[in-house]
Structures are given as structure tokens and as C-alpha cells.
C-alpha atoms as a PDB file:
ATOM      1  CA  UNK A   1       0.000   0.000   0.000  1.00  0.00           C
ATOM      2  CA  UNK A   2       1.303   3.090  -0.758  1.00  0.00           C
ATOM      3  CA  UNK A   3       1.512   6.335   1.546  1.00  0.00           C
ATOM      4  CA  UNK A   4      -0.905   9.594   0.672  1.00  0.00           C
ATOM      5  CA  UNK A   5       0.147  12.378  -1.082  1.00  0.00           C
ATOM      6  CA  UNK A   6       1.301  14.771   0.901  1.00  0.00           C
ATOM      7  CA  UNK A   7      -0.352  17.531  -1.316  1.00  0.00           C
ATOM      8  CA  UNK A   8      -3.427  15.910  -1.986  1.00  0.00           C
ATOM      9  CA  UNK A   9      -5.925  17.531   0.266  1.00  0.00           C
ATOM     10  CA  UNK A  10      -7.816  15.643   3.019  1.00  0.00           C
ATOM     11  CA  UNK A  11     -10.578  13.379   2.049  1.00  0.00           C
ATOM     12  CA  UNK A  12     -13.291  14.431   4.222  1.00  0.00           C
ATOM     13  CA  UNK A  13     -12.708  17.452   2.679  1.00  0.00           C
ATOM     14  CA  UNK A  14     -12.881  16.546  -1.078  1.00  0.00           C
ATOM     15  CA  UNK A  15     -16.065  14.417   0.158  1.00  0.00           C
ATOM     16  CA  UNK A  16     -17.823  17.267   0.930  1.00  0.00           C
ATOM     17  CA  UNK A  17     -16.484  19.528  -2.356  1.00  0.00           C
ATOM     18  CA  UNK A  18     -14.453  21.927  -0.227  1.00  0.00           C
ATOM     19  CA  UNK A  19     -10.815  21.107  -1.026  1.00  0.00           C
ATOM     20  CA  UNK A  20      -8.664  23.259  -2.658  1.00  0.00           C
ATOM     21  CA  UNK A  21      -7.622  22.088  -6.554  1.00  0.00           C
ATOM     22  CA  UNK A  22      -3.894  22.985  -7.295  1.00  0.00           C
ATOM     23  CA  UNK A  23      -3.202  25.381 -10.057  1.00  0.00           C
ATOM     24  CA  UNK A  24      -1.713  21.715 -12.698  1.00  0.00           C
ATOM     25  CA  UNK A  25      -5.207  19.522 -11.989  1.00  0.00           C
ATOM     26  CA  UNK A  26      -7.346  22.359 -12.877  1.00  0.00           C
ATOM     27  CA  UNK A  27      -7.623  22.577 -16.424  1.00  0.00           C
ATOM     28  CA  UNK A  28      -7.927  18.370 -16.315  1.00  0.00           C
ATOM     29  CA  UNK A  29     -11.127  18.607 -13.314  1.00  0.00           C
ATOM     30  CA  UNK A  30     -11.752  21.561 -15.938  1.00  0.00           C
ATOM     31  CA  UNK A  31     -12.253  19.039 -18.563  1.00  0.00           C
ATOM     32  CA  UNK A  32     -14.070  16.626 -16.646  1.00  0.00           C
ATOM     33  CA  UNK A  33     -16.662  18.986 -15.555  1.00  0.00           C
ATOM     34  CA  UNK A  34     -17.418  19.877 -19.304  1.00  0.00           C
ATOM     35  CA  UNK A  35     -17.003  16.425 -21.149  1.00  0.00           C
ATOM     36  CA  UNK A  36     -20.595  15.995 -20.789  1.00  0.00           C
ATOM     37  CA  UNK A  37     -20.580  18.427 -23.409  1.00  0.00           C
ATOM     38  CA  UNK A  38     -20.145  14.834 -25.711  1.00  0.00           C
ATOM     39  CA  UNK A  39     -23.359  14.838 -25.074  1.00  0.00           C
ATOM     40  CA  UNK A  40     -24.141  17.118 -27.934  1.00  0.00           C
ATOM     41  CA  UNK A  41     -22.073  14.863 -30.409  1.00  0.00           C
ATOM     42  CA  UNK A  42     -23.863  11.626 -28.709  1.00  0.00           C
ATOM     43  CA  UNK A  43     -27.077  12.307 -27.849  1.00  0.00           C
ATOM     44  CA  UNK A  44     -28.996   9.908 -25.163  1.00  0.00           C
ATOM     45  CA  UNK A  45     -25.094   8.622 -23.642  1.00  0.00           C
ATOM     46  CA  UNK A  46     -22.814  11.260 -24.618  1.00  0.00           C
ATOM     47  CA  UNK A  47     -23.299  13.338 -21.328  1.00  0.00           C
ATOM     48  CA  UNK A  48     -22.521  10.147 -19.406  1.00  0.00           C
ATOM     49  CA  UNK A  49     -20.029   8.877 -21.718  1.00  0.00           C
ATOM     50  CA  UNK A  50     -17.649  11.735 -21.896  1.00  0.00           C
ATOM     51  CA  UNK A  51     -17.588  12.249 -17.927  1.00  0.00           C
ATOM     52  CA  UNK A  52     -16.838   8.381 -17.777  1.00  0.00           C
ATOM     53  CA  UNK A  53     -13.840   8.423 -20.145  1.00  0.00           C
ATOM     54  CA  UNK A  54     -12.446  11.889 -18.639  1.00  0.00           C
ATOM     55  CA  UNK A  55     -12.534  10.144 -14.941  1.00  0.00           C
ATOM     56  CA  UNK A  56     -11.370   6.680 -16.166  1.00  0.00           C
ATOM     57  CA  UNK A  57      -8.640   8.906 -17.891  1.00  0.00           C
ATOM     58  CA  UNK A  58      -7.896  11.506 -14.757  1.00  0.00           C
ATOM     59  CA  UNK A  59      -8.803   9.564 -11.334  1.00  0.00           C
ATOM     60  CA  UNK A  60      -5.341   8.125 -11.266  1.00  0.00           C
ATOM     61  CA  UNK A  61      -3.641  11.287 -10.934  1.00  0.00           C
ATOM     62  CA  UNK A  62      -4.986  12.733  -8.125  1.00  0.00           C
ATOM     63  CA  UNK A  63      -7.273  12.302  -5.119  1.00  0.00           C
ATOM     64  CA  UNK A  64      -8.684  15.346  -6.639  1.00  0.00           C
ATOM     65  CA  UNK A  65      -9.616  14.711 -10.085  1.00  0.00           C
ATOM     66  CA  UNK A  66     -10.705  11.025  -8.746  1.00  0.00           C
ATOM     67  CA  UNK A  67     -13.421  12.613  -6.538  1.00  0.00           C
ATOM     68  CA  UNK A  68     -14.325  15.046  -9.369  1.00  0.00           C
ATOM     69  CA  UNK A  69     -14.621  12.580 -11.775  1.00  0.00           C
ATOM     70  CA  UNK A  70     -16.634  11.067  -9.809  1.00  0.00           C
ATOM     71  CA  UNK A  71     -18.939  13.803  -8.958  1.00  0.00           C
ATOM     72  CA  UNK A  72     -19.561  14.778 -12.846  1.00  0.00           C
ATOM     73  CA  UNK A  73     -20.194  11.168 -13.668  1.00  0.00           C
ATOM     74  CA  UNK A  74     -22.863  10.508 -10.806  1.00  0.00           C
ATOM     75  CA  UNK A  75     -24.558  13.742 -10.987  1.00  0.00           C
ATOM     76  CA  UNK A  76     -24.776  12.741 -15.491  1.00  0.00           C
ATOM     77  CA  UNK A  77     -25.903   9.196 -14.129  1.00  0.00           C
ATOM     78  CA  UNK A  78     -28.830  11.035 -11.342  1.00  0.00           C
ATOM     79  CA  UNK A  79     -29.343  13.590 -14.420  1.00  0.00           C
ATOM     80  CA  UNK A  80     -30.046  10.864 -17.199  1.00  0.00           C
ATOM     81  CA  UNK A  81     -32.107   8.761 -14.593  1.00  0.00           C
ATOM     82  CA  UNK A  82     -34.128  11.743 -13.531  1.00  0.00           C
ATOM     83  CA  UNK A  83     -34.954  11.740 -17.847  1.00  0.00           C
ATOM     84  CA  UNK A  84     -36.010   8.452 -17.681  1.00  0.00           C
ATOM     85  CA  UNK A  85     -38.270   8.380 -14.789  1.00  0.00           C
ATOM     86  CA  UNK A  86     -39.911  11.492 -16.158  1.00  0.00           C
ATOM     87  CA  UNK A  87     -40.012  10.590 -19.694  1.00  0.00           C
ATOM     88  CA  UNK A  88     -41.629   7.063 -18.313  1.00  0.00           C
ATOM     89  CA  UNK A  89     -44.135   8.857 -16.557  1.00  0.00           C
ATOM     90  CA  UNK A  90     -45.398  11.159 -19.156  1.00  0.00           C
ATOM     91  CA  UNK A  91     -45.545   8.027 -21.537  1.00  0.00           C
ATOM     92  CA  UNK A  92     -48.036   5.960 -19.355  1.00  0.00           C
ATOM     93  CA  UNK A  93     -50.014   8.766 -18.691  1.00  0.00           C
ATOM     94  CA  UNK A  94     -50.183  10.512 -22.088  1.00  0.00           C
ATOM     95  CA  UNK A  95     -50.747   6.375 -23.144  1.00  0.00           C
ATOM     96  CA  UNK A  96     -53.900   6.030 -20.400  1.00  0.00           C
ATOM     97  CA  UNK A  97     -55.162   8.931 -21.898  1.00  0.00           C
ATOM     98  CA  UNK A  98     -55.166   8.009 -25.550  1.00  0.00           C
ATOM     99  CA  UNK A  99     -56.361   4.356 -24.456  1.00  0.00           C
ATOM    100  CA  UNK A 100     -59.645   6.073 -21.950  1.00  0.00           C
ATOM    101  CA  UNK A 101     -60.711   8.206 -25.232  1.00  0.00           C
ATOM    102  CA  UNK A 102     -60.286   4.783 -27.237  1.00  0.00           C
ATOM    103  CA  UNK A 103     -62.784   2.838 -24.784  1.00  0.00           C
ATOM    104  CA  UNK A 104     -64.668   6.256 -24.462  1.00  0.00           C
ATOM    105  CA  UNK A 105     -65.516   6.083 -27.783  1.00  0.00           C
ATOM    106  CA  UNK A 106     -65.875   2.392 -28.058  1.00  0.00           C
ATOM    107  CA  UNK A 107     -68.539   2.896 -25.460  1.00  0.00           C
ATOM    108  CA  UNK A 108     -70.492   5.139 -27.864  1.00  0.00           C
ATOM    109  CA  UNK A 109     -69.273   8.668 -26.666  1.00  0.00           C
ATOM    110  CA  UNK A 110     -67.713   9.915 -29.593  1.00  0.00           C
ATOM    111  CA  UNK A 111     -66.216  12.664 -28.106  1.00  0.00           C
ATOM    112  CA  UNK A 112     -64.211  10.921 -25.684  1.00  0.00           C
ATOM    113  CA  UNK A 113     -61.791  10.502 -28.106  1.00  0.00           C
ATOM    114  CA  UNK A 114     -61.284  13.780 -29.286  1.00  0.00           C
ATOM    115  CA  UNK A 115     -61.159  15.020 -25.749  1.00  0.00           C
ATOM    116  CA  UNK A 116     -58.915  12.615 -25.286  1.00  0.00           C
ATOM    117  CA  UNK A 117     -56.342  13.561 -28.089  1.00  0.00           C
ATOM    118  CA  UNK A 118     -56.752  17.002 -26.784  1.00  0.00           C
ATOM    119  CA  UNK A 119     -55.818  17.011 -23.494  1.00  0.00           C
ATOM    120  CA  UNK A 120     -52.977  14.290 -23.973  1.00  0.00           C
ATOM    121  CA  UNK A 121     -51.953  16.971 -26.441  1.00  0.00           C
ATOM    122  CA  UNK A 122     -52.473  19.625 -24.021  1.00  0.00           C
ATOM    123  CA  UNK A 123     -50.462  18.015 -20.831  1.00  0.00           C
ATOM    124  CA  UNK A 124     -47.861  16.920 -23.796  1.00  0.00           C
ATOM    125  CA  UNK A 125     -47.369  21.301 -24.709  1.00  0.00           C
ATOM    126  CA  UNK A 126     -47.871  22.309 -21.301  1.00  0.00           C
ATOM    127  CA  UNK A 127     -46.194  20.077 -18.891  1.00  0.00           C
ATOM    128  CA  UNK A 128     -43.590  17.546 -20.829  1.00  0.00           C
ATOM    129  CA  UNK A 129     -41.965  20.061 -23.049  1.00  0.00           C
ATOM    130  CA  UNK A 130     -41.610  22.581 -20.043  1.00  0.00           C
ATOM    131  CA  UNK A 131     -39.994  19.892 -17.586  1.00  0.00           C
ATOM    132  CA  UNK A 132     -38.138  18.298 -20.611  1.00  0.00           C
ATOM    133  CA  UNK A 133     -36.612  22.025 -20.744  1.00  0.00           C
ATOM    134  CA  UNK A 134     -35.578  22.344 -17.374  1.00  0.00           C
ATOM    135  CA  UNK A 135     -34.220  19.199 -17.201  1.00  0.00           C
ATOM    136  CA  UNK A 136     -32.120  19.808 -20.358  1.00  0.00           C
ATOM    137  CA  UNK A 137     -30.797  23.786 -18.802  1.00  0.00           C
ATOM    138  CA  UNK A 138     -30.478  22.191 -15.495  1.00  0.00           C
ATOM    139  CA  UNK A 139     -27.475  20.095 -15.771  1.00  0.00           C
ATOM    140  CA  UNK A 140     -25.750  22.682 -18.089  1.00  0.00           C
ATOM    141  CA  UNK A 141     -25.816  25.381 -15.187  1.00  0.00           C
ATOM    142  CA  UNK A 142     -24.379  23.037 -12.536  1.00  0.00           C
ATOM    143  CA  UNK A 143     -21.804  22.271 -14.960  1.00  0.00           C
ATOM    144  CA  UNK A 144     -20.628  26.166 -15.667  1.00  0.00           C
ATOM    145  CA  UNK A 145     -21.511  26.668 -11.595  1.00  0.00           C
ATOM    146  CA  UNK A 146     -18.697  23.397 -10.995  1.00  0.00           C
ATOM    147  CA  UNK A 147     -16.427  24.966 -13.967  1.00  0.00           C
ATOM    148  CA  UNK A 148     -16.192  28.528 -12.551  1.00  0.00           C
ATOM    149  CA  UNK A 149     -15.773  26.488  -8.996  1.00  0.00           C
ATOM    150  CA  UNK A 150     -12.898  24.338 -10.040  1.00  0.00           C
ATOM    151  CA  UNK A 151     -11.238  27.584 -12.241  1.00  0.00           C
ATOM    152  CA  UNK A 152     -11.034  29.187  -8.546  1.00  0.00           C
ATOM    153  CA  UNK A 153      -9.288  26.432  -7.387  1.00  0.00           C
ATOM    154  CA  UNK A 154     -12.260  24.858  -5.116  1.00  0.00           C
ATOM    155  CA  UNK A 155     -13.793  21.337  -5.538  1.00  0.00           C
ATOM    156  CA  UNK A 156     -17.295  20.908  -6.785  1.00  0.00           C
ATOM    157  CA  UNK A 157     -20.010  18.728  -5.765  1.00  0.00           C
ATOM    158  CA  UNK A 158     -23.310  18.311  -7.843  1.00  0.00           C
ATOM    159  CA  UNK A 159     -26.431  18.640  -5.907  1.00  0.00           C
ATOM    160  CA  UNK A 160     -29.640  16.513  -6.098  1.00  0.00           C
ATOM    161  CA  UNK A 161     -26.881  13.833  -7.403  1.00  0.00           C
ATOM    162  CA  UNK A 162     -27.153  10.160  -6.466  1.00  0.00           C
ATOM    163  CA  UNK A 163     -23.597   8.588  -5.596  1.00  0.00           C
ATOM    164  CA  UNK A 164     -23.452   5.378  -7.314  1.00  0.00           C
ATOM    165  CA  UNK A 165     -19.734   5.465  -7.537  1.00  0.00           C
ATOM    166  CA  UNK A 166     -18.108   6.393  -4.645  1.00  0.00           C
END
């Protein structure tokens, strides 16, 4: 086993985003807090992908870009979750609404149906696009909040951020 680095700063510390980045591992926790950027050139696993390969790539150099690495990646992993909970949500329910205006009019009210189109429509332009919005801007103004952060020279950690990798 092999003995800390004495200029690596405490762990508790870096566990709770406070520790102080030195002025060489800034620009590379610089690039790990905007590789999910790859998500515009991947869409769907690009924002995952390119904080995976810039911590796989970093996390051996420091204690520092290890737990930053690992913050990007989880909070992309809570971020892309948080997507597919909602987007599964919105499917059933626009789904039960199409399929009630089906039986509706099966069941000889015509206008169930079109009702039914309607306000799937409706929820669809009022509530999914909206929260599919702030979902997308949400993750993009942690990520300048964590860039500006780390370009001071002081860890990041993602809020509302699930730590699967720890």
C-alpha cells in the first residue's frame, strides 16, 4: 500500500467539495466537468459517456480529479435517470389517456376521443416540453456553476446527485 500524497488535500474534505484544486489539476477537473458536453455529439449517452472516459482517464492522478470525476459522472448518471423516470411517466399517462378516449368512444361517446387527443396533447405542450426544458438547462448550469468552482481552485459537488460510484 502506498503512503498519501502529501499535497493531496484531506478526504473528508474533497467528500464534501471543499478542497482546494492545485493550479496543474485544474484545467484536467476543468475538462471533466465539461465532457458531458459529448453529449451534444452523442445524444442519449454522450453526457454520461464523456464524464466516464475523462474520470477513467484523470482519477489516477490525483485524489482530486478522482473525486471530481466522480462527482460529474454521478450527478450525469442522477441527471439521465431523472430523464427516464420522467419521460416514463409522461408516456403511461399521455398512453392512459389516448387508451380512456379509445374505450370512451368504443362505449359510444364519440367525443371521448377527441377530448382525449386534446388534453394528452395539451399536458404533452404544457407540462412535458416545459420539464423536458428544465431538465435539459439544469445540468448545463451546474456544470458552468462546478467549472467557474474548479477555475477558482475549489472542488465541486453536484447537488440533487445520487452517488453510485463512490
Amino acid at each position: 500500500m502506498t503512503a498519501p500524497d502529501p499535497r493531496s488535500p484531506p478526504t473528508h474534505a474533497l467528500e464534501r467539495g471543499t478542497g482546494f484544486i492545485p493550479e496543474p489539476e485544474r484545467t484536467p477537473a476543468l475538462l471533466i466537468h465539461l465532457s458531458p458536453l459529448a453529449g451534444f455529439l452523442l445524444p442519449g449517452l454522450g453526457n454520461v459517456l464523456g464524464p466516464l472516459a475523462a474520470w477513467l482517464a484523470y482519477r489516477d492522478r490525483s485524489a482530486v480529479l478522482d473525486q471530481q470525476g466522480k462527482e460529474a459522472l454521478n450527478f450525469q448518471l442522477s441527471v439521465w435517470l431523472y430523464s427516464f423516470l420522467i419521460g416514463l411517466v409522461f408516456f403511461v399517462l399521455f398512453s392512459l389517456g389516448l387508451l380512456g378516449g379509445v374505450f370512451g368512444a368504443a362505449a359510444g361517446h364519440p367525443d371521448a376521443g377527441a377530448f382525449a387527443i386534446f388534453g394528452s396533447l395539451a399536458a404533452f405542450f404544457t407540462v412535458f416540453v416545459p420539464v423536458s426544458l428544465a431538465l435539459w438547462a439544469f445540468p448545463l448550469v451546474l456544470m458552468l456553476l462546478a467549472v467557474v468552482r474548479v477555475n477558482q481552485g475549489q472542488g465541486y459537488r453536484y447537488p440533487l446527485s445520487f452517488r453510485f460510484i463512490r
